[in-house]
PDB file of N, CA and C in Angstrom:
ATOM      1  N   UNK A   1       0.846  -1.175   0.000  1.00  0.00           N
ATOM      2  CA  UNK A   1       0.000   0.000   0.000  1.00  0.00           C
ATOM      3  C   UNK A   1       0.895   1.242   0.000  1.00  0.00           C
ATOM      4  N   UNK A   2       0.625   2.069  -1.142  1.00  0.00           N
ATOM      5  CA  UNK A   2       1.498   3.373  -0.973  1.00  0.00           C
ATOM      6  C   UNK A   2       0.781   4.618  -0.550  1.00  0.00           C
ATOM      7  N   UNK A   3       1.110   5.057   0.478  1.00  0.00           N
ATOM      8  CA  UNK A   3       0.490   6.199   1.331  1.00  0.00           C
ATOM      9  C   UNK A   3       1.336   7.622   0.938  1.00  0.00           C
ATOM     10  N   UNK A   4       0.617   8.356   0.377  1.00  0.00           N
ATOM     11  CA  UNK A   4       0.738  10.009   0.138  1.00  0.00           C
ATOM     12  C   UNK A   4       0.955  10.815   1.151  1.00  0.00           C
ATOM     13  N   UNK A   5       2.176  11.461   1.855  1.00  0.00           N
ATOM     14  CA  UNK A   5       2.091  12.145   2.854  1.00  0.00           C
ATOM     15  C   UNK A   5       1.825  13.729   2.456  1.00  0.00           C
ATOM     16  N   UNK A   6       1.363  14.510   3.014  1.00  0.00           N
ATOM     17  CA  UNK A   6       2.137  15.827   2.533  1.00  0.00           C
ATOM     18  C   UNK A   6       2.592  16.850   3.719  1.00  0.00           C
ATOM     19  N   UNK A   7       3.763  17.717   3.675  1.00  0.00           N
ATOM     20  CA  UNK A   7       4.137  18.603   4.681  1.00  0.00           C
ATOM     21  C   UNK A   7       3.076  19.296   5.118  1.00  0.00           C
ATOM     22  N   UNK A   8       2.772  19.413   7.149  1.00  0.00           N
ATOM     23  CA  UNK A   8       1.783  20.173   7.479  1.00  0.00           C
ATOM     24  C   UNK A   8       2.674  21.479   8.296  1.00  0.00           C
ATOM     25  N   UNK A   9       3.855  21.601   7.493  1.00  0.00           N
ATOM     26  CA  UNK A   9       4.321  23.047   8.400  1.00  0.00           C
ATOM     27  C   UNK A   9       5.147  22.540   9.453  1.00  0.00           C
ATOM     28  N   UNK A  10       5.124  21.367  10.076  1.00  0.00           N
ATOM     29  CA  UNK A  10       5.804  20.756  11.037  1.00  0.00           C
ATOM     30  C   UNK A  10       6.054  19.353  11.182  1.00  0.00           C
ATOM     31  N   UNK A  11       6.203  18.921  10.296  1.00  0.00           N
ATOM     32  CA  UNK A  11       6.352  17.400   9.564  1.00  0.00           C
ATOM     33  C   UNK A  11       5.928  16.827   8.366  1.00  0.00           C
ATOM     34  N   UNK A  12       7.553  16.492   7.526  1.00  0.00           N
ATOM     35  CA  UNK A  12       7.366  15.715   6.584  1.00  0.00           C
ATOM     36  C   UNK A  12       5.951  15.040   6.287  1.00  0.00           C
ATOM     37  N   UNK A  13       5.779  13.774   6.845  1.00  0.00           N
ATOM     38  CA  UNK A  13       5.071  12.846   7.097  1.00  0.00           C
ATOM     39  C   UNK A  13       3.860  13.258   7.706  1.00  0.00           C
ATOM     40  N   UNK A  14       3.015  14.215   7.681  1.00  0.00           N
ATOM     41  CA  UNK A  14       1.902  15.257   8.202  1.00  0.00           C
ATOM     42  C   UNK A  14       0.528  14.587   8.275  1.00  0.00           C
ATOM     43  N   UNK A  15       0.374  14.735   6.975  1.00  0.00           N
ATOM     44  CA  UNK A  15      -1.293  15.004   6.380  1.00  0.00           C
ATOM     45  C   UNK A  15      -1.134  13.827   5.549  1.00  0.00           C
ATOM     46  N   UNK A  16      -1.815  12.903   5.897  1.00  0.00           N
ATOM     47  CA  UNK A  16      -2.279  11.786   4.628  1.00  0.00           C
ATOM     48  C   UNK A  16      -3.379  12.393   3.510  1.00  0.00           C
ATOM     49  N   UNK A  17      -2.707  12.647   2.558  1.00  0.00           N
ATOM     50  CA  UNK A  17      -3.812  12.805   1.255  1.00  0.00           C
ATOM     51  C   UNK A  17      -4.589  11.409   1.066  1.00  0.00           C
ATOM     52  N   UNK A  18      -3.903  10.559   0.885  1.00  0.00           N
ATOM     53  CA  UNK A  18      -4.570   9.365  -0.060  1.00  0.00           C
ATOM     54  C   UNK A  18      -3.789   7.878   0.082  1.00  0.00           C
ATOM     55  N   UNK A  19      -4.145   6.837  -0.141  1.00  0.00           N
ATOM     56  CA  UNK A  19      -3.750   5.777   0.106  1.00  0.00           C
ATOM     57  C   UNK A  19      -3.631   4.537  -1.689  1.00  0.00           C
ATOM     58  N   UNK A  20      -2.971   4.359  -2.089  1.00  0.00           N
ATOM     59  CA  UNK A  20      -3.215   3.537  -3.535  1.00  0.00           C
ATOM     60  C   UNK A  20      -2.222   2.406  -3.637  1.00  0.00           C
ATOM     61  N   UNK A  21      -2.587   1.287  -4.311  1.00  0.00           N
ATOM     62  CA  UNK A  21      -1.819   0.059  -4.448  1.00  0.00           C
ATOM     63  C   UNK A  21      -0.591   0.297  -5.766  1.00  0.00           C
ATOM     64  N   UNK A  22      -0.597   1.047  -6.595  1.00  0.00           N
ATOM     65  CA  UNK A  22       0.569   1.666  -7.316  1.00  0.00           C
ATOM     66  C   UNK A  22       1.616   2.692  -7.343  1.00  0.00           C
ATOM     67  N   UNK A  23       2.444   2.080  -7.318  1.00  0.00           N
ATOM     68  CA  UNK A  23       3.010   3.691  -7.181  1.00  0.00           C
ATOM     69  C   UNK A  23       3.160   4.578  -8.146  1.00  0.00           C
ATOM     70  N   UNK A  24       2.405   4.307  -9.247  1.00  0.00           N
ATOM     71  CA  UNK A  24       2.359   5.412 -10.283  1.00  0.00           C
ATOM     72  C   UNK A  24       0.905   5.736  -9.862  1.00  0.00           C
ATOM     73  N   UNK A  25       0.059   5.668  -9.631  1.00  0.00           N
ATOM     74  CA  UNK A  25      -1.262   6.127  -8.969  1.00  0.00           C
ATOM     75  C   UNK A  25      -0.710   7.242  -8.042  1.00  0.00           C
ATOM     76  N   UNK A  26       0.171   6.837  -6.821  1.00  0.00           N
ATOM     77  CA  UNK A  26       0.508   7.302  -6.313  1.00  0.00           C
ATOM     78  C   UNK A  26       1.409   8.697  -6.731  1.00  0.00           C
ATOM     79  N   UNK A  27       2.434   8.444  -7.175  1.00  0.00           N
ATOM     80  CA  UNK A  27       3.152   9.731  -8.094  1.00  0.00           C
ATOM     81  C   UNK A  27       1.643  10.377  -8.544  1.00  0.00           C
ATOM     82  N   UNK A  28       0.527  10.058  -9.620  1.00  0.00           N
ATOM     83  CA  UNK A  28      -0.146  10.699 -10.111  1.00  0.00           C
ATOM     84  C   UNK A  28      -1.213  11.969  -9.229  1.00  0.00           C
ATOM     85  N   UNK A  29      -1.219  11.403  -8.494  1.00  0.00           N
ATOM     86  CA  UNK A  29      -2.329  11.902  -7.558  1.00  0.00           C
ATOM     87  C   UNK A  29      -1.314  13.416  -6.649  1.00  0.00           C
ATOM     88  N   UNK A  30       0.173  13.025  -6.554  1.00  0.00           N
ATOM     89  CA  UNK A  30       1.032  13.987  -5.629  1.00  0.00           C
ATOM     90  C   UNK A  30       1.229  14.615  -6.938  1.00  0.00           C
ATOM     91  N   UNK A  31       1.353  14.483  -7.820  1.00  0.00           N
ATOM     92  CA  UNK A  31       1.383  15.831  -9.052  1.00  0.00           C
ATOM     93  C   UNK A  31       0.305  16.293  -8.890  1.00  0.00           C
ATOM     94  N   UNK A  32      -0.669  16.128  -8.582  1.00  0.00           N
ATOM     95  CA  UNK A  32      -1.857  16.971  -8.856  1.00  0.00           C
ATOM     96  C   UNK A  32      -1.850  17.637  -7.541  1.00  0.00           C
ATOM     97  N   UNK A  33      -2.232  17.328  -6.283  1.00  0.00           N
ATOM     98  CA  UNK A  33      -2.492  17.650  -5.089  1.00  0.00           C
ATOM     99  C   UNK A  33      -1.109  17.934  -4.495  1.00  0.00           C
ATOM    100  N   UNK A  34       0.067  18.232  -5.011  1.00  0.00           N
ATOM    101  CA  UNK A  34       1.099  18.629  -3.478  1.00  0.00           C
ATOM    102  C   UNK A  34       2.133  19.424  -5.356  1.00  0.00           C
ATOM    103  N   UNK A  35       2.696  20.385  -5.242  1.00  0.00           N
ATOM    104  CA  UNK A  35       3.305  20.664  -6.822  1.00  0.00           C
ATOM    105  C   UNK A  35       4.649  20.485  -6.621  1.00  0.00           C
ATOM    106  N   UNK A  36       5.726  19.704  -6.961  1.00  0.00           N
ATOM    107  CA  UNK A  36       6.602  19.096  -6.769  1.00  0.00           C
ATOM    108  C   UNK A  36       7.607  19.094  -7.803  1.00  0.00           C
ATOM    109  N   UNK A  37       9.005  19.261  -7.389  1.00  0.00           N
ATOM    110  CA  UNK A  37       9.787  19.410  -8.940  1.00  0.00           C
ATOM    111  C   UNK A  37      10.814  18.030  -9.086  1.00  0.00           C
ATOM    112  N   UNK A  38      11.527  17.813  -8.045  1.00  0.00           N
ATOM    113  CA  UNK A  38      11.891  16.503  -8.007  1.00  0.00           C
ATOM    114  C   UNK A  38      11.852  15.297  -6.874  1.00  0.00           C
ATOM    115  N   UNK A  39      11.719  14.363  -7.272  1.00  0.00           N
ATOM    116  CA  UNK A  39      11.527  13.109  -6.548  1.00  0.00           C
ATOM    117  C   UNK A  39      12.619  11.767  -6.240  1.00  0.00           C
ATOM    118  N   UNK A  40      12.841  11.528  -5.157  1.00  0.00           N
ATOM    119  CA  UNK A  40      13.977  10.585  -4.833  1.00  0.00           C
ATOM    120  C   UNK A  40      13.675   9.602  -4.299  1.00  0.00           C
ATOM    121  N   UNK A  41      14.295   8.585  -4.735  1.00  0.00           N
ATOM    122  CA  UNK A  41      13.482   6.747  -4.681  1.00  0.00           C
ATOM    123  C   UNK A  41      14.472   6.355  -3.508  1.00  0.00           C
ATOM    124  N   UNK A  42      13.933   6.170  -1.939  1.00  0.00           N
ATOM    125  CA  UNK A  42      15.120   5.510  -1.198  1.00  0.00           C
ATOM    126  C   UNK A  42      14.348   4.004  -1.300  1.00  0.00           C
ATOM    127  N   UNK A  43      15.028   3.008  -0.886  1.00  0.00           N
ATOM    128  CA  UNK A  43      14.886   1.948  -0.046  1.00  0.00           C
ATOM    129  C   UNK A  43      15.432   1.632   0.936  1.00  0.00           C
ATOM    130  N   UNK A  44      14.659   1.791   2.226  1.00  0.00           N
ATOM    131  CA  UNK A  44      15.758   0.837   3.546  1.00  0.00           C
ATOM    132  C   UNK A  44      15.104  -0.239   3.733  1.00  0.00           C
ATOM    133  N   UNK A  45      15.127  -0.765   5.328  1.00  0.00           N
ATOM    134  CA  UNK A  45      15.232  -2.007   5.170  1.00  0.00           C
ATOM    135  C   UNK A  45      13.628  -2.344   5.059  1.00  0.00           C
ATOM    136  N   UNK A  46      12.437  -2.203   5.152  1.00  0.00           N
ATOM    137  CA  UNK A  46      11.197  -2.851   5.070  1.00  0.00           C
ATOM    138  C   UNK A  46      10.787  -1.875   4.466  1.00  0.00           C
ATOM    139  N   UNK A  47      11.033  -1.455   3.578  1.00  0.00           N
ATOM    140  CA  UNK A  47      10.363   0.383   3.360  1.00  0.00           C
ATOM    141  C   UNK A  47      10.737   1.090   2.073  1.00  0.00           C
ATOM    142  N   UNK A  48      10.016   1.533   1.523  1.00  0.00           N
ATOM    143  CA  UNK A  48      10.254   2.773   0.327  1.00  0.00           C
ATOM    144  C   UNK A  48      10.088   3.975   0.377  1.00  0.00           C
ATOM    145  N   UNK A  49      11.197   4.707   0.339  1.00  0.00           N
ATOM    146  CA  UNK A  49      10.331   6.234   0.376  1.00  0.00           C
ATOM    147  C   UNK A  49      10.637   6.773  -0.895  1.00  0.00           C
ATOM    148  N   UNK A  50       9.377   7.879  -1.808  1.00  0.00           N
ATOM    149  CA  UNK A  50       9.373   8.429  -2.514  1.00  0.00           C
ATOM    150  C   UNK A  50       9.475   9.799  -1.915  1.00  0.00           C
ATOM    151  N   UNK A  51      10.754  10.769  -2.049  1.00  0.00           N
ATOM    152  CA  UNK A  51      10.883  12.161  -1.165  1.00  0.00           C
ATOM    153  C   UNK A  51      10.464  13.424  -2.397  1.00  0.00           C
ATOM    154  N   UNK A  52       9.845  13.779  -1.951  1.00  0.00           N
ATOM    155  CA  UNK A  52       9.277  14.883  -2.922  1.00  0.00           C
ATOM    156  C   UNK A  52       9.590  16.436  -2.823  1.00  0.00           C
ATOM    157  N   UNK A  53      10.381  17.039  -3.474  1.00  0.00           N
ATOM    158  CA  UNK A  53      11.044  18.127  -3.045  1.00  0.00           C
ATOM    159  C   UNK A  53      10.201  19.562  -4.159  1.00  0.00           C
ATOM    160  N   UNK A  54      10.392  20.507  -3.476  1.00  0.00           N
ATOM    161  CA  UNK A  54      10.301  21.877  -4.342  1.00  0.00           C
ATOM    162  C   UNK A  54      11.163  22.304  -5.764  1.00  0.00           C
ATOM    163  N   UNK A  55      11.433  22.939  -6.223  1.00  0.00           N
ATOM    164  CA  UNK A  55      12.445  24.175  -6.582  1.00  0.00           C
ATOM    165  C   UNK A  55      13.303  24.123  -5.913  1.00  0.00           C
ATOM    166  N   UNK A  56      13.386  24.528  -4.974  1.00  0.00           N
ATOM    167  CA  UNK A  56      14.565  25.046  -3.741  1.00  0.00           C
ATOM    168  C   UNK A  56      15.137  23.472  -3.170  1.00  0.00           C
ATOM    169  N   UNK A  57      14.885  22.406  -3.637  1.00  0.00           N
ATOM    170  CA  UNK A  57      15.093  21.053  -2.830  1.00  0.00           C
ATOM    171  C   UNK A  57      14.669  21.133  -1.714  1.00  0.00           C
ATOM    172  N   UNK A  58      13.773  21.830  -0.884  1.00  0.00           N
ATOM    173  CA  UNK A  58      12.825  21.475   0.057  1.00  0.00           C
ATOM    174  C   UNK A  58      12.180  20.688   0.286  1.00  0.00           C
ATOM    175  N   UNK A  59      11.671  19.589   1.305  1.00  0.00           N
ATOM    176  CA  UNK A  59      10.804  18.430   0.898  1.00  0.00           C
ATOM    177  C   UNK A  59       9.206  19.379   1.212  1.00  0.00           C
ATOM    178  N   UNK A  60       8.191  19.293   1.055  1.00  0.00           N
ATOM    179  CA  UNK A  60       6.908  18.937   0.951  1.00  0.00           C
ATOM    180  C   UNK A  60       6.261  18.123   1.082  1.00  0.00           C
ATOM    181  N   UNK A  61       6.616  17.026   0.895  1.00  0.00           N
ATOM    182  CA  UNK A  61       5.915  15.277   0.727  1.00  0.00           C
ATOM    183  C   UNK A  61       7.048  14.170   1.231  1.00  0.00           C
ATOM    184  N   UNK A  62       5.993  12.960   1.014  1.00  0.00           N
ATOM    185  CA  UNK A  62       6.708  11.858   1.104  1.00  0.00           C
ATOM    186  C   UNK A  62       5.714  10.860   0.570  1.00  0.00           C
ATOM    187  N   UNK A  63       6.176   9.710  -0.190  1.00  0.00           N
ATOM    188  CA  UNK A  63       5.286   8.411  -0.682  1.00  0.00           C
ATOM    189  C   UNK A  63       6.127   7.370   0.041  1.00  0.00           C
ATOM    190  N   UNK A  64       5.619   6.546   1.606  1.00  0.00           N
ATOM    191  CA  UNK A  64       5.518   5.107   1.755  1.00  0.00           C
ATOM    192  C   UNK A  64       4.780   4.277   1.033  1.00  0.00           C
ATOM    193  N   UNK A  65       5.943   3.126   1.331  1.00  0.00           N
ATOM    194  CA  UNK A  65       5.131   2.071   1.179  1.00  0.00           C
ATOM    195  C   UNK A  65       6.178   1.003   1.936  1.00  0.00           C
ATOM    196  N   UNK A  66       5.245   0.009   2.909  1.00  0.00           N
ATOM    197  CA  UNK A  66       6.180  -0.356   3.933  1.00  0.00           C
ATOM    198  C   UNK A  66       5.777  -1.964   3.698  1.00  0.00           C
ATOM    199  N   UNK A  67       6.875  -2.708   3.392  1.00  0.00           N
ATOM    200  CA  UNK A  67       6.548  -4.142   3.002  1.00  0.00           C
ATOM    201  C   UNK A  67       6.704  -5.556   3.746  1.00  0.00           C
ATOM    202  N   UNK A  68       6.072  -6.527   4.313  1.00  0.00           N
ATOM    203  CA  UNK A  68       6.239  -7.374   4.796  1.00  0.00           C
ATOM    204  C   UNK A  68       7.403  -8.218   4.862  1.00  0.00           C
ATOM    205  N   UNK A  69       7.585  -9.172   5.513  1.00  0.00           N
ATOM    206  CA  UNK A  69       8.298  -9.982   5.623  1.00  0.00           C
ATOM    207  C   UNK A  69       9.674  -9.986   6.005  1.00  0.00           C
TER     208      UNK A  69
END
């Protein structure tokens, strides 16, 4: 499940917009609702983050998705 975060002024990880099983759903929906210029793919260890930055490389957002096993 990939969960849409967006910055509430005092954390990354804030405001859940939306919840979707793709992560291009996901990308699609944070272009529309959060305006974003570039995006950075981490993986650690149970986990994905999509970091979503400004212009200025500021973050704004974040896309989890946190995987079993």
């Amino acid at each position: 499940m990939w969960k849409l975060y967006k910055w509430d002024g005092n954390y990354i990880q804030g405001e859940l917009i939306s919840k979707h099983s793709s992560e291009d759903a996901a990308l699609k929906k944070a272009a529309k609702t959060i305006s974003y210029t570039f995006a950075d793919k981490v993986k650690r260890n149970k986990e994905t983050l999509i970091w979503l930055d400004d212009k200025e490389h500021s973050p704004v957002g974040v896309i989890v998705k946190k995987t079993r096993g």
